[in-house]
C-alpha atoms as a PDB file:
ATOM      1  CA  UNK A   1       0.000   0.000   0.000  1.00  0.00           C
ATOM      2  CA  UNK A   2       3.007   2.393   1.041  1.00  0.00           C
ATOM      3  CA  UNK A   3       4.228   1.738  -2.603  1.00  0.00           C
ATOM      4  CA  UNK A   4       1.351   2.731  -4.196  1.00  0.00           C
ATOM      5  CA  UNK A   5       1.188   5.749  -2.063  1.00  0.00           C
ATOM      6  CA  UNK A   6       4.661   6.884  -3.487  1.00  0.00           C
ATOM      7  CA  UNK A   7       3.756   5.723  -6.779  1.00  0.00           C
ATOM      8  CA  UNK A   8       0.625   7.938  -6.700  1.00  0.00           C
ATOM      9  CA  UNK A   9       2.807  10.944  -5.015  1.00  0.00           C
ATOM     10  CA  UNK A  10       5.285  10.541  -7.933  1.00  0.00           C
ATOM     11  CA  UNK A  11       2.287  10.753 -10.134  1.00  0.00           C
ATOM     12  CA  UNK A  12       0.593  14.529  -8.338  1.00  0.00           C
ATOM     13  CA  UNK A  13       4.261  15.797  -8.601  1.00  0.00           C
ATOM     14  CA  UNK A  14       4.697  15.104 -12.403  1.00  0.00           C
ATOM     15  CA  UNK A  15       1.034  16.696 -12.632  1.00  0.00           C
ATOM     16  CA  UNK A  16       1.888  19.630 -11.027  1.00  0.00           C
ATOM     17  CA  UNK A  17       4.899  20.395 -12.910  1.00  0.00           C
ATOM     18  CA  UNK A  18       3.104  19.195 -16.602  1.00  0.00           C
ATOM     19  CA  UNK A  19       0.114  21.966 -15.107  1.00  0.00           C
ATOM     20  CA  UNK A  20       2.147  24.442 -15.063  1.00  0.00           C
ATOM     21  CA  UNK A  21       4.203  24.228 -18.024  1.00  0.00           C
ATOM     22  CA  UNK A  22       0.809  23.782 -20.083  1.00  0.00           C
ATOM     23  CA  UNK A  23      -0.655  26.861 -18.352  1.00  0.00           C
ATOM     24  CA  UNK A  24       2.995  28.979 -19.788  1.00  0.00           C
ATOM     25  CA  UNK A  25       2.311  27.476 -22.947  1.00  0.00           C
ATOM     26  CA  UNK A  26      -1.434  28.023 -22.746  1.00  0.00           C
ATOM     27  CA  UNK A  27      -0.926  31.908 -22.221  1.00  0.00           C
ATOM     28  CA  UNK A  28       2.213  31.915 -24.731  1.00  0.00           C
ATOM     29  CA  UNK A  29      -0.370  30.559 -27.236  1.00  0.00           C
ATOM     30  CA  UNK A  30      -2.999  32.874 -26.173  1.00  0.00           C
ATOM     31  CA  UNK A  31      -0.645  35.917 -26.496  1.00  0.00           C
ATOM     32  CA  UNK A  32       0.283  35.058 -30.441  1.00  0.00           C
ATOM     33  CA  UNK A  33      -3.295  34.025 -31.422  1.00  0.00           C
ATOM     34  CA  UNK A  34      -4.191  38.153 -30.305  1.00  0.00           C
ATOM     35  CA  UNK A  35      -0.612  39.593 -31.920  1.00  0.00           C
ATOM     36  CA  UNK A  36      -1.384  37.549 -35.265  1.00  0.00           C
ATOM     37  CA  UNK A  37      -4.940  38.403 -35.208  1.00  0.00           C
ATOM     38  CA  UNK A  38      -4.147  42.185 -34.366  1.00  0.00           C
ATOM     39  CA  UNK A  39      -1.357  42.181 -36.950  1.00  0.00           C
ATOM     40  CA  UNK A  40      -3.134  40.695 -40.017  1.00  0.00           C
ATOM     41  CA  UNK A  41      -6.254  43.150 -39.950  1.00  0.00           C
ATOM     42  CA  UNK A  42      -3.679  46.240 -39.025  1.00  0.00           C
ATOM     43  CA  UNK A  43      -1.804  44.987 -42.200  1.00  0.00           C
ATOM     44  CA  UNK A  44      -4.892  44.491 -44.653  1.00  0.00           C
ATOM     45  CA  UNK A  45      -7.025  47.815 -43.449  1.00  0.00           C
ATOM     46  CA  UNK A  46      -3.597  49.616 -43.956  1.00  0.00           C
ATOM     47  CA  UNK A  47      -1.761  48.112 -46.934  1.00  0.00           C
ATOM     48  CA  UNK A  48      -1.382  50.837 -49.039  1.00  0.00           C
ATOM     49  CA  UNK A  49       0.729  52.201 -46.591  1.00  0.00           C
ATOM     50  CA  UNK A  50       2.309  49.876 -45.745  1.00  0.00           C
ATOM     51  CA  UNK A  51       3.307  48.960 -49.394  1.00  0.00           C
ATOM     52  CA  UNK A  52       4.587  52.217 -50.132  1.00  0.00           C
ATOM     53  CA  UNK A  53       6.495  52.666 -47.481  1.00  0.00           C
ATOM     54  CA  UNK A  54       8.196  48.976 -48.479  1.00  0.00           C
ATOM     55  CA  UNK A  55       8.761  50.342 -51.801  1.00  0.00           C
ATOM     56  CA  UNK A  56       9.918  53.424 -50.420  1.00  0.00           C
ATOM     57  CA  UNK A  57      12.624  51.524 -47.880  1.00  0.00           C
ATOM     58  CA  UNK A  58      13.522  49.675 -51.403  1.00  0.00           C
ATOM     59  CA  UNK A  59      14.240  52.490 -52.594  1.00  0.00           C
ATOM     60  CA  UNK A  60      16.426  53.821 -50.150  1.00  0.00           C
ATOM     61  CA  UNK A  61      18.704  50.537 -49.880  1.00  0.00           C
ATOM     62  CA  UNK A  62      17.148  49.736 -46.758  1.00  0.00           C
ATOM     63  CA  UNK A  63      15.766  46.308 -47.483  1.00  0.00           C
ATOM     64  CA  UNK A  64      18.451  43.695 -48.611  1.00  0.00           C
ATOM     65  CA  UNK A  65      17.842  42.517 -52.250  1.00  0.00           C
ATOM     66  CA  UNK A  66      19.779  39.998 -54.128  1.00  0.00           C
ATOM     67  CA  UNK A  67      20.077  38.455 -57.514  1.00  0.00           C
ATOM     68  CA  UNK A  68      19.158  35.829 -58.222  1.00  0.00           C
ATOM     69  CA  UNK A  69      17.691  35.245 -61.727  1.00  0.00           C
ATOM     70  CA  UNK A  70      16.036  38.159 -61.375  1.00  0.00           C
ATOM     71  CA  UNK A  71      16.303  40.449 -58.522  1.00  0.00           C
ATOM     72  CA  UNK A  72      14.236  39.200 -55.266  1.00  0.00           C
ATOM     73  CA  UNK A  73      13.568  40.802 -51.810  1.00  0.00           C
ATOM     74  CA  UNK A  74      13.976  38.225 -49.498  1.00  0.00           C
ATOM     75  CA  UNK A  75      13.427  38.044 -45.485  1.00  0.00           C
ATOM     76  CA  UNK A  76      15.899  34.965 -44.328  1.00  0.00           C
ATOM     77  CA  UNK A  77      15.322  32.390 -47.156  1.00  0.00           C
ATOM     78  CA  UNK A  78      12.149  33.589 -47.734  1.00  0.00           C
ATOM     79  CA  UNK A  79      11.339  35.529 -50.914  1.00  0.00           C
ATOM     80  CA  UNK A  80       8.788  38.501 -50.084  1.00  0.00           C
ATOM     81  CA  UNK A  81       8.859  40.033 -52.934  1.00  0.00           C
ATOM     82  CA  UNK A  82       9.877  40.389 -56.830  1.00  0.00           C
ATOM     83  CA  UNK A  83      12.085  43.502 -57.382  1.00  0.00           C
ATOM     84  CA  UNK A  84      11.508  45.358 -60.893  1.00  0.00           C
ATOM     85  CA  UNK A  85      15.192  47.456 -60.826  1.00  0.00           C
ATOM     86  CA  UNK A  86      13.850  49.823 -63.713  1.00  0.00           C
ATOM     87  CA  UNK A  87      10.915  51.317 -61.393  1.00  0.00           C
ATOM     88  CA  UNK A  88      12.208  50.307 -57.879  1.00  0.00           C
ATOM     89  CA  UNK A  89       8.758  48.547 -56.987  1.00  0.00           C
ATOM     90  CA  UNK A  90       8.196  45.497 -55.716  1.00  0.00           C
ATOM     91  CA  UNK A  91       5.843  43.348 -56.662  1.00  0.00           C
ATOM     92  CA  UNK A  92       4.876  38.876 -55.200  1.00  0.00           C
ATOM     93  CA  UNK A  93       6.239  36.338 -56.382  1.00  0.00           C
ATOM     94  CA  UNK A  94       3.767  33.839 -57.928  1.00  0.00           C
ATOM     95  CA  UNK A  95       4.465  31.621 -55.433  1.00  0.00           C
ATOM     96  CA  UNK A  96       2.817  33.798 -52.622  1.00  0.00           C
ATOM     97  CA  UNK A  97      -0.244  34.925 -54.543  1.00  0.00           C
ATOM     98  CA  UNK A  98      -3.090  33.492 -52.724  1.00  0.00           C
ATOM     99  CA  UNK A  99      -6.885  32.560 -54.446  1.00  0.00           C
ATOM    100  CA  UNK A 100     -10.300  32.235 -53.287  1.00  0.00           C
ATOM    101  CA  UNK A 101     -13.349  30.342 -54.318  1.00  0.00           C
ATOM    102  CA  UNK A 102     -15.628  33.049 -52.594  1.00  0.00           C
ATOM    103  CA  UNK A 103     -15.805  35.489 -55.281  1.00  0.00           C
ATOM    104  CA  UNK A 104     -15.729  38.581 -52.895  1.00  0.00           C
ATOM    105  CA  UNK A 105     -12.736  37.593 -51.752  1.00  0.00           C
ATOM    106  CA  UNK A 106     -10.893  36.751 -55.155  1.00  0.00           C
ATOM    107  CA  UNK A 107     -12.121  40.437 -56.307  1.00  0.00           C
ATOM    108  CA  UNK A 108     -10.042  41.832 -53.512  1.00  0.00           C
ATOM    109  CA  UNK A 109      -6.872  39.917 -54.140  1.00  0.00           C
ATOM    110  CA  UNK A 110      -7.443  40.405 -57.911  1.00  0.00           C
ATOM    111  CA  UNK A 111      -6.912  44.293 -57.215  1.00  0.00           C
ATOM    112  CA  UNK A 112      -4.832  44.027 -54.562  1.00  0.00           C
ATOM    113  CA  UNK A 113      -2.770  41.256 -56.403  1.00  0.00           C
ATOM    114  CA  UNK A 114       0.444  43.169 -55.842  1.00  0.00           C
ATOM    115  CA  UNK A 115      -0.130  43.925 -52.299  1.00  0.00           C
ATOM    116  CA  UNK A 116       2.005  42.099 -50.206  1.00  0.00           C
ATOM    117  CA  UNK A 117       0.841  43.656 -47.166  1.00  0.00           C
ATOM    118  CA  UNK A 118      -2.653  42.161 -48.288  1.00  0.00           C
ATOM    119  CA  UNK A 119      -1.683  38.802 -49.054  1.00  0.00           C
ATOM    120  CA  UNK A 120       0.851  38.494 -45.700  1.00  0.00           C
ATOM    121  CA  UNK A 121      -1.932  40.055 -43.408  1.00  0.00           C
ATOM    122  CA  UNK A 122      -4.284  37.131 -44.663  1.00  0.00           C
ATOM    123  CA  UNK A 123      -1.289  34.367 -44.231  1.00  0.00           C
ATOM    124  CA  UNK A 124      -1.350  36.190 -40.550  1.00  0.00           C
ATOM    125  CA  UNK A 125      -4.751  35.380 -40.203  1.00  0.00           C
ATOM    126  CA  UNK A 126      -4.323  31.798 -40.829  1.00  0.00           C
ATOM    127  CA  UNK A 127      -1.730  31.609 -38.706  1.00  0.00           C
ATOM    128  CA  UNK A 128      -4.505  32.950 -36.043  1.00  0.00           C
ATOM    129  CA  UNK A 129      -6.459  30.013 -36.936  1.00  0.00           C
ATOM    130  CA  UNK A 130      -3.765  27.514 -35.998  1.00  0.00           C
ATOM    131  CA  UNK A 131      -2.613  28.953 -33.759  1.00  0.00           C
ATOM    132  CA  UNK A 132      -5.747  29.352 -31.799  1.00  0.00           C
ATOM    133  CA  UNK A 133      -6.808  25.860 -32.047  1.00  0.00           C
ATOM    134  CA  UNK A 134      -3.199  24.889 -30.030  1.00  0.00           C
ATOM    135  CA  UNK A 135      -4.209  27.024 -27.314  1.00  0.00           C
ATOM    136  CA  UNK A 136      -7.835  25.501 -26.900  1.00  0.00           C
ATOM    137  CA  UNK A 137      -5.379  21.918 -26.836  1.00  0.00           C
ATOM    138  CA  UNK A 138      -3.031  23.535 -24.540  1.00  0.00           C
ATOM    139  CA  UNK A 139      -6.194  24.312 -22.535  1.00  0.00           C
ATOM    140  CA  UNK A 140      -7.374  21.166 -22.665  1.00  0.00           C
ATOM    141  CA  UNK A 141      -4.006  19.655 -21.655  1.00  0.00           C
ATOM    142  CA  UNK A 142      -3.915  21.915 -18.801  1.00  0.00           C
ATOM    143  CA  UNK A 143      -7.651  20.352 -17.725  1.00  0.00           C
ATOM    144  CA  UNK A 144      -6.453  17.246 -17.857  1.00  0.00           C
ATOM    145  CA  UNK A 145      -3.609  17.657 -15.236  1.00  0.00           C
ATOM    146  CA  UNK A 146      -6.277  19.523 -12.959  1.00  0.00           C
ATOM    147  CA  UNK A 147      -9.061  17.011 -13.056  1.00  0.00           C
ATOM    148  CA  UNK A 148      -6.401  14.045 -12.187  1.00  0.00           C
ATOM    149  CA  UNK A 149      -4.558  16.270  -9.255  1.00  0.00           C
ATOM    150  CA  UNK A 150      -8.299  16.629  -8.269  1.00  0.00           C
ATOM    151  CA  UNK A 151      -9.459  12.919  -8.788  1.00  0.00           C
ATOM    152  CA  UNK A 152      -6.140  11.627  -7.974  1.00  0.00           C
ATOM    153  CA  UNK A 153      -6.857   8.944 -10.787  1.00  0.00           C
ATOM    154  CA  UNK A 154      -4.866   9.529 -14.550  1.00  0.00           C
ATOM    155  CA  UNK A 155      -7.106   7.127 -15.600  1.00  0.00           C
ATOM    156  CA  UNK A 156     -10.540   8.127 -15.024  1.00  0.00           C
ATOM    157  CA  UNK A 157     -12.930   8.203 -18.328  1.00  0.00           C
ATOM    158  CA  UNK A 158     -12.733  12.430 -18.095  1.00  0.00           C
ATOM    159  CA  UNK A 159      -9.549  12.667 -18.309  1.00  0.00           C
ATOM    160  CA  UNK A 160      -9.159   9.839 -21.081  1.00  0.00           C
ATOM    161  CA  UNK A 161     -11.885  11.725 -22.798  1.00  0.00           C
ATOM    162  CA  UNK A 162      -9.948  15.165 -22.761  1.00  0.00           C
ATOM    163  CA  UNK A 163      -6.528  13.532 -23.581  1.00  0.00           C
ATOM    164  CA  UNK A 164      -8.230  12.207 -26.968  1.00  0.00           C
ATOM    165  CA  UNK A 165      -9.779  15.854 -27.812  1.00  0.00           C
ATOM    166  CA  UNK A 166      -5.964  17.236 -27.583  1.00  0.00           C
ATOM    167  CA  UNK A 167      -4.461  14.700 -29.113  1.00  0.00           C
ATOM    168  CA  UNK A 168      -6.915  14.540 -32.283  1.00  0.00           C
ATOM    169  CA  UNK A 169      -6.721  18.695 -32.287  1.00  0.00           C
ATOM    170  CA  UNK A 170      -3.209  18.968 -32.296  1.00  0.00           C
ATOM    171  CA  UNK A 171      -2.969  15.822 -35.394  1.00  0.00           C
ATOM    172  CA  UNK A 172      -5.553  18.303 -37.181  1.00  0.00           C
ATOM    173  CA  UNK A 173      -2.988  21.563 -36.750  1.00  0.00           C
ATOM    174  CA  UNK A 174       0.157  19.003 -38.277  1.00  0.00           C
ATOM    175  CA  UNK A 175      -2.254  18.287 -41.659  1.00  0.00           C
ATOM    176  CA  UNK A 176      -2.792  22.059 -42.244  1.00  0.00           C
ATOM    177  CA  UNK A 177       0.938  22.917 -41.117  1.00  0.00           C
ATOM    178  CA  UNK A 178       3.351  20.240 -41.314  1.00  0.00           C
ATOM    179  CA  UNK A 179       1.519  18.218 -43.876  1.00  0.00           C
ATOM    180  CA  UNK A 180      -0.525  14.655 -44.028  1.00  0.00           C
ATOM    181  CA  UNK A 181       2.072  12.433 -43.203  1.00  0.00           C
ATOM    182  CA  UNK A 182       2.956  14.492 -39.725  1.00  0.00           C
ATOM    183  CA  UNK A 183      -1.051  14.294 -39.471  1.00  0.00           C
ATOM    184  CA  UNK A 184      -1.028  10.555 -39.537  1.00  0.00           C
ATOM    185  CA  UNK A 185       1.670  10.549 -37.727  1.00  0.00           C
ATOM    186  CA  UNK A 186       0.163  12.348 -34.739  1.00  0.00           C
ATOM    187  CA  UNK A 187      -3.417  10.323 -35.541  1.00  0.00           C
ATOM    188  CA  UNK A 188      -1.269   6.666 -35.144  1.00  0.00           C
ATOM    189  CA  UNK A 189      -0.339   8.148 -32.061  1.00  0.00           C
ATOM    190  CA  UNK A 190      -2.887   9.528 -30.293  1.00  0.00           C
ATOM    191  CA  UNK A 191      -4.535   5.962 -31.145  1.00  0.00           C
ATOM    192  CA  UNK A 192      -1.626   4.213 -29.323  1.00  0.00           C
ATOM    193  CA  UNK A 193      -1.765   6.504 -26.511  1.00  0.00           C
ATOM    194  CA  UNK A 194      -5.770   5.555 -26.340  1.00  0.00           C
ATOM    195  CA  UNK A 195      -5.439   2.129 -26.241  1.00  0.00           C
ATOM    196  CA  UNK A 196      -2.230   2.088 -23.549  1.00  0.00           C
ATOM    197  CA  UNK A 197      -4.578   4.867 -21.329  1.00  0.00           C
ATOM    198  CA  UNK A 198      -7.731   2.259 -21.682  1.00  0.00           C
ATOM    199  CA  UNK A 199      -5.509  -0.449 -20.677  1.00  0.00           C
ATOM    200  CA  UNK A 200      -4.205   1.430 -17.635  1.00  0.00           C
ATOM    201  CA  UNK A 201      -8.180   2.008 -16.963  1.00  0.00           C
ATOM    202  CA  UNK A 202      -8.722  -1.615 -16.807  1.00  0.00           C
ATOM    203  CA  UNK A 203      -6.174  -1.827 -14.332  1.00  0.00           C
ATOM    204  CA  UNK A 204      -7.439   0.338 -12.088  1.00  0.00           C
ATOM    205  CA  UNK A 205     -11.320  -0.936 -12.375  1.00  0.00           C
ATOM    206  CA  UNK A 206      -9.537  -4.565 -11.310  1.00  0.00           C
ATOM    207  CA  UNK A 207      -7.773  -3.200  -8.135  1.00  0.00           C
ATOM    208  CA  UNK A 208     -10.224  -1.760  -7.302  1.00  0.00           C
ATOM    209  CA  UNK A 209     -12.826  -4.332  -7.436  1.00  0.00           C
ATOM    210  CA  UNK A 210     -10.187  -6.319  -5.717  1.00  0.00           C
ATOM    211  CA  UNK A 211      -9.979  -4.183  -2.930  1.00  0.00           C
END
């Protein structure tokens, strides 16, 4: 009995620390789900400006630009932007022109098809997406700790239950960002951390109806 006593106690301390560290990232995720979302409409309501004061910084040698077939405007290995040397504009790359089936939608990028500000403020807003859905898992994460420092059982059907939710959310987020084999990936997993969880379950219903 003693041993399952420090087993359990080993168990609440582990909790406590994963609580915590889910509750950082929880607010961490939180905080860039409001910055993105702030930053994406600030960037599409104001792209004009924005634009021409890129060009403008072009202009004035104050954004790096390289050759390279072509001259480019590039942030780390990213390219940002095609650079016409003749009129000192720049202008996306094909590559980072975004489309829409909603018609609205394609109208705007259709005249703002130039706008980098436009098309990077919308990436920022997908980003919001994502990254919101991490901090309703990080949430749920942090839930799970909670309920088993209050039940003092990691194997009760709630927290099982909430454990699956994350796990399936965060395999969703790797499709849309890391691509379908991460998703699967993170979906074999959360399956094999299912079935070990349930098997821990049965455990526990068995000592207890032994006791």
């Amino acid at each position: 009995m003693n041993e399952e006593n420090a087993k359990l106690q080993k168990v609440v301390r582990s909790c406590k620390a994963a609580k915590k560290v889910s509750t950082i990232l929880f607010f961490i995720t939180m905080v860039a789900t409001t910055i993105c979302l702030i930053t994406g409409i600030v960037m599409i309501a104001n792209h004009e400006k924005f634009d021409a004061e890129f060009n403008q910084s072009i202009a004035e040698g104050k954004v790096s630009i390289r050759p390279d077939g072509g001259f480019k405007v590039n942030f780390g290995s990213v390219d940002v932007a095609q650079f016409d040397e003749n009129d000192a504009k720049a202008a996306l790359p094909a590559s980072q022109k975004i489309t829409s089936d909603i018609p609205a939608l394609q109208e705007f990028f259709d005249e703002n098809s130039d706008s980098y500000s436009v098309v990077y403020g919308f990436y920022l807003l997908g980003m919001t997406v994502m990254i919101a859905i991490l901090t309703v898992a990080m949430f749920l994460f942090r839930s799970v700790f909670t309920i088993i420092l209050e039940e003092g059982n990691p194997f009760s059907d709630k927290v099982i239950k909430r454990i699956l939710i994350s796990m399936i959310i965060i395999s969703v987020v790797l499709i849309f960002t890391s691509g379908v084999g991460f998703g699967v990936l993170g979906g074999f997993l959360t399956w094999v951390i299912y079935t070990i969880l349930d098997y821990g379950r049965s455990l526990k219903t068995l000592s207890d109806e032994t006791l």
